[in-house]
Protein backbone atom coordinates (compact mmCIF):
# COMPACT_ATOMS: atom_id res chain seq x y z
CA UNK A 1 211.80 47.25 92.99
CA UNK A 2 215.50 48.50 92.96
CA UNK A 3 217.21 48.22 96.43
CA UNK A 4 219.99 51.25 96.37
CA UNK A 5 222.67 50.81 98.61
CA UNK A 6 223.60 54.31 99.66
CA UNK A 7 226.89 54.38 101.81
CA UNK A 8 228.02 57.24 103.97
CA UNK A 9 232.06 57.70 104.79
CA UNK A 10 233.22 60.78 106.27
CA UNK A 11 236.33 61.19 107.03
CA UNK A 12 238.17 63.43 110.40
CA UNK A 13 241.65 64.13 111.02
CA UNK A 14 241.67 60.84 113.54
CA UNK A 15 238.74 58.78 112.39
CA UNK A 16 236.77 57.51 109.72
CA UNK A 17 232.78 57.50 110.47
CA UNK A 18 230.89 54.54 108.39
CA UNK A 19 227.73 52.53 108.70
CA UNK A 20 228.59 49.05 110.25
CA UNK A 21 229.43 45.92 109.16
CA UNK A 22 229.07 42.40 109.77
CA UNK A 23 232.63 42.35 110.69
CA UNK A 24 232.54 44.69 113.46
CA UNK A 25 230.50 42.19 115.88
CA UNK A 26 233.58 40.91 117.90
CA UNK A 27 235.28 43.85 118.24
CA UNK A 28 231.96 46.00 119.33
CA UNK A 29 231.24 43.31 121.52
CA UNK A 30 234.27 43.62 123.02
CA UNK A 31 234.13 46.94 123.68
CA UNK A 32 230.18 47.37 124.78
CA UNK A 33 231.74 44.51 127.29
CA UNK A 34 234.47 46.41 128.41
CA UNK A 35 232.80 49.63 128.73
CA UNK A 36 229.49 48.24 129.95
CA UNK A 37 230.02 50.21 133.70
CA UNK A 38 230.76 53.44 132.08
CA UNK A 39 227.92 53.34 129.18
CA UNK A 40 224.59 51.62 131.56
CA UNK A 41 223.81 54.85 133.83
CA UNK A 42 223.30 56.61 130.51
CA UNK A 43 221.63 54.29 128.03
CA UNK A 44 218.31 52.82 127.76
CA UNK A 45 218.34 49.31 129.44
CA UNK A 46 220.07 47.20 127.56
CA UNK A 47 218.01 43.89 126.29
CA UNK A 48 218.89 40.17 127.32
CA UNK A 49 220.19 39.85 124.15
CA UNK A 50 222.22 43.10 123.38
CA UNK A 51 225.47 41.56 122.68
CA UNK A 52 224.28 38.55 120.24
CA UNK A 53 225.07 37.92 116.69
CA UNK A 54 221.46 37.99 115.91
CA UNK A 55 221.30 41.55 117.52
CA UNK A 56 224.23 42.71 116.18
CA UNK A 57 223.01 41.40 112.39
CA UNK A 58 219.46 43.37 113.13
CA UNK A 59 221.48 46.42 113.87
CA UNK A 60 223.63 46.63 110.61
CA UNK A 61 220.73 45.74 108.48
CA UNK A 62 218.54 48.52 110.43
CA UNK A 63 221.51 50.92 109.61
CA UNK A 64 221.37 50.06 105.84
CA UNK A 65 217.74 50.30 105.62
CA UNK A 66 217.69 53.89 107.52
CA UNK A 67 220.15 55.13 105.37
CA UNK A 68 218.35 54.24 102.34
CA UNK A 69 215.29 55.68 103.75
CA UNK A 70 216.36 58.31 104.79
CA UNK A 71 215.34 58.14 108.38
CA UNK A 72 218.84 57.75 110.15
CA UNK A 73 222.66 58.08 109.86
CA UNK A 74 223.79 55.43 112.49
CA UNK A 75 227.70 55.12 112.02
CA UNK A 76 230.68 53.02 113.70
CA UNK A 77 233.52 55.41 114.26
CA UNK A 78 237.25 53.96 113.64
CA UNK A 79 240.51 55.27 114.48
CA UNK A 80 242.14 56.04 110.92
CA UNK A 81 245.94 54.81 112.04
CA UNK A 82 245.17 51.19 113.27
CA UNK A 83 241.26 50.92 112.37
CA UNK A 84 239.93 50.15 116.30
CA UNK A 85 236.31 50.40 116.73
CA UNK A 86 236.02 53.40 119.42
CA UNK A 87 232.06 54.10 119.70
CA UNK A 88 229.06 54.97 117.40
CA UNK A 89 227.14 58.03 116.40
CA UNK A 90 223.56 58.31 115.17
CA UNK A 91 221.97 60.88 113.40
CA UNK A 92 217.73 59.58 114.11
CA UNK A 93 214.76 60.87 113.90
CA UNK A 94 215.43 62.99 110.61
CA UNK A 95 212.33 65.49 109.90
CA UNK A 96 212.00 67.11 106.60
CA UNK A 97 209.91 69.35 105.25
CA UNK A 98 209.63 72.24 107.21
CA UNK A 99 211.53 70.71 109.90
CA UNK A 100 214.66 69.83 108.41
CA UNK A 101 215.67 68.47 111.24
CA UNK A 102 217.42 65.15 113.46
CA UNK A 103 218.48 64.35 116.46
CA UNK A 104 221.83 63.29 117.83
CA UNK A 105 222.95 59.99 119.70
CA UNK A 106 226.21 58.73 120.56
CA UNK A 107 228.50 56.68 122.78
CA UNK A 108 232.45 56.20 123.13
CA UNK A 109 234.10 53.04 124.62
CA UNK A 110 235.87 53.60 128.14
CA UNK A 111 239.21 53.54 127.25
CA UNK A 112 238.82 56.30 124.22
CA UNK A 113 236.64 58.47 126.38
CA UNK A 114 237.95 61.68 126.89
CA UNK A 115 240.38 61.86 124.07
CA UNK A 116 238.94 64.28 122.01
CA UNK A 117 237.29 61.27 119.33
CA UNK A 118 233.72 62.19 120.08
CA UNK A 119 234.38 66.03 119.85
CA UNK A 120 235.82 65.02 116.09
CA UNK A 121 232.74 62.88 115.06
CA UNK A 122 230.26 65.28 116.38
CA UNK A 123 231.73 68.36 114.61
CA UNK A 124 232.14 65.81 111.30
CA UNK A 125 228.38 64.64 111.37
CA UNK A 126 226.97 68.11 112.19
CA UNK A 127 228.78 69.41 109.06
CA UNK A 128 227.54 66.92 107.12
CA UNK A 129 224.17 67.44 108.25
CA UNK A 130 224.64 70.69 107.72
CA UNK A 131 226.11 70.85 103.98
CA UNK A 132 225.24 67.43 102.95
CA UNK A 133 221.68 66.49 103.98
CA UNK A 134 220.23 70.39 103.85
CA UNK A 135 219.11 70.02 107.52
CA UNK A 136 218.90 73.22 109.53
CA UNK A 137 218.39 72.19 113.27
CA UNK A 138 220.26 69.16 115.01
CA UNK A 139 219.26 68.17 118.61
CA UNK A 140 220.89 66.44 121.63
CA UNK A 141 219.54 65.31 124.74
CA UNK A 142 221.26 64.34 127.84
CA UNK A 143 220.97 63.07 131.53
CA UNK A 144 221.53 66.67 133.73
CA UNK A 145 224.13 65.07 135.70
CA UNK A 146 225.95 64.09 132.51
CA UNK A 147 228.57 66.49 132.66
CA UNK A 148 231.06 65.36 130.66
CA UNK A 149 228.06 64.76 127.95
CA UNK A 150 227.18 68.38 128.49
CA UNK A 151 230.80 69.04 128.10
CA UNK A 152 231.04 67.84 125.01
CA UNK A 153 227.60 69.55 123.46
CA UNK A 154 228.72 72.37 124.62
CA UNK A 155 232.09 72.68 123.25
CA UNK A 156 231.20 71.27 119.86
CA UNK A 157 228.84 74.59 119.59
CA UNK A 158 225.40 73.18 121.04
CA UNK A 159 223.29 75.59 123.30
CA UNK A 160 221.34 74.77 125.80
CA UNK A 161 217.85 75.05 125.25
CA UNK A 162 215.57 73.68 128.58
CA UNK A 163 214.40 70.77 129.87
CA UNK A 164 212.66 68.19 128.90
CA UNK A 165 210.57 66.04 131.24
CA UNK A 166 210.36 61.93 131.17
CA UNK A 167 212.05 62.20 127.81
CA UNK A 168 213.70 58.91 127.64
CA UNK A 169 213.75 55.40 129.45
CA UNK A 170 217.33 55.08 131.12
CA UNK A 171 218.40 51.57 132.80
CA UNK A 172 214.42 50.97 132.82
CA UNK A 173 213.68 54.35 134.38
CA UNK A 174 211.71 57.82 132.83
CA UNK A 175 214.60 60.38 132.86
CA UNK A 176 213.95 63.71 132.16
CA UNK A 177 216.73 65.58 129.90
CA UNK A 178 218.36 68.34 129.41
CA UNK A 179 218.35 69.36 125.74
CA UNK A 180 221.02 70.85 123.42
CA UNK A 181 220.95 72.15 119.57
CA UNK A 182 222.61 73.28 116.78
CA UNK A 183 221.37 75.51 114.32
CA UNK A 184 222.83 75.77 110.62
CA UNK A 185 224.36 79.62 110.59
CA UNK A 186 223.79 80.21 114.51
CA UNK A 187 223.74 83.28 115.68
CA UNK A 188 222.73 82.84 119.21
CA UNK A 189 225.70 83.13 121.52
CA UNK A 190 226.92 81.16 124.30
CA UNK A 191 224.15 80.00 126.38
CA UNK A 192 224.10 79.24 129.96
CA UNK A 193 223.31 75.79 131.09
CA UNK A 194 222.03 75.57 134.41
C-alpha cells in the first residue's frame, strides 16, 4: 500500500497555518506552559503527560494520518514575519456525504490572545473548508461564559444556534455548550446569542 503524504499550507496576511512538526515540540511546550492559566478553564483536562515528547510525537503523527484520511485538518499557526508558534486550529470530525460537514477547535497562546491572529485563521480555514474541501456546514462549540470565544465566532460570521447539554468534558467536568455555525452561502442574518 502507498502512504500519500498530503500537506495543507494556507497562507493569511499575518500567519501561515500548517500541520505540525517534530520541530515545534519546544516551542509549543513553551507556550502550552506559559499559557497553561489562560487555556485549563476551557479545555478538556489535560493528561499527566500532555507536554512530553512522546505526546507531542503522537500528536504530529495523528495530524498526518487525519489529513490523509480525511478525518481532520489539525494545524499549528505561525506568525509569517519571525515564524513564532502562536496556537493551533483543528478542523475534526469531518462528515461527508450528505453532511458535508466538520467541526471547529482552536486555542491561542496568552500573550497573542486578543490580537486579531485567531480571527485570521478562522476566516482562512473556513474558506478553505468552504472552497477547498466542498464542505457546506462548519460548527463551533463553546463554554457560555466564554465570551471572548463567543466574540470571536461571532465576528468571524458564526450564528448562534442553541445549546447543547453535557457536550464536552472540561478540566474533568460535563459542560454543556453553546453552539455556533457557519454555513457555505449564508443567508441567515445576525443572530442573537443569549
Amino acid at each position: 500500500m502507498l502512504l500519500v503524504r498530503r500537506k495543507v499550507k494556507i497562507e493569511t496576511e499575518r500567519l501561515t497555518l500548517r500541520l505540525p512538526v517534530h520541530a515545534d515540540f519546544r516551542p509549543w511546550v513553551a507556550l502550552r506552559q506559559a499559557s497553561e492559566a489562560h487555556l485549563v478553564p476551557w479545555e478538556p483536562r489535560w493528561s499527566e503527560d500532555h507536554l512530553s515528547r512522546k505526546a507531542f510525537t503522537n500528536r504530529v503523527y495523528w495530524a498526518q494520518r487525519s489529513i490523509n484520511s480525511g478525518s481532520a485538518v489539525p494545524l499549528f499557526l505561525t506568525r509569517r514575519d519571525d515564524g513564532a508558534l502562536i496556537g493551533a486550529i483543528t478542523l475534526d470530525n469531518i462528515r461527508r456525504g450528505p453532511a458535508q460537514s466538520a467541526t471547529l477547535g482552536y486555542w491561542t497562546g496568552l500573550s497573542f490572545a486578543r490580537q486579531g491572529y485567531m480571527q485570521e485563521a478562522i476566516l482562512a480555514l473556513v474558506h478553505h473548508a468552504f472552497t477547498r474541501m466542498d464542505l457546506s456546514r462548519v460548527e463551533a462549540a463553546c463554554l457560555p461564559e466564554n465570551q471572548a470565544s463567543r466574540g470571536l465566532l461571532e465576528k468571524s460570521g458564526f450564528k448562534y444556534e442553541g445549546v447543547a447539554q453535557s457536550y464536552l468534558q472540561i478540566d474533568g467536568r460535563w459542560r454543556s455548550h453553546v453552539l455556533y455555525s457557519s454555513l457555505r452561502g449564508d443567508r441567515r442574518g445576525k443572530s442573537d446569542a443569549s
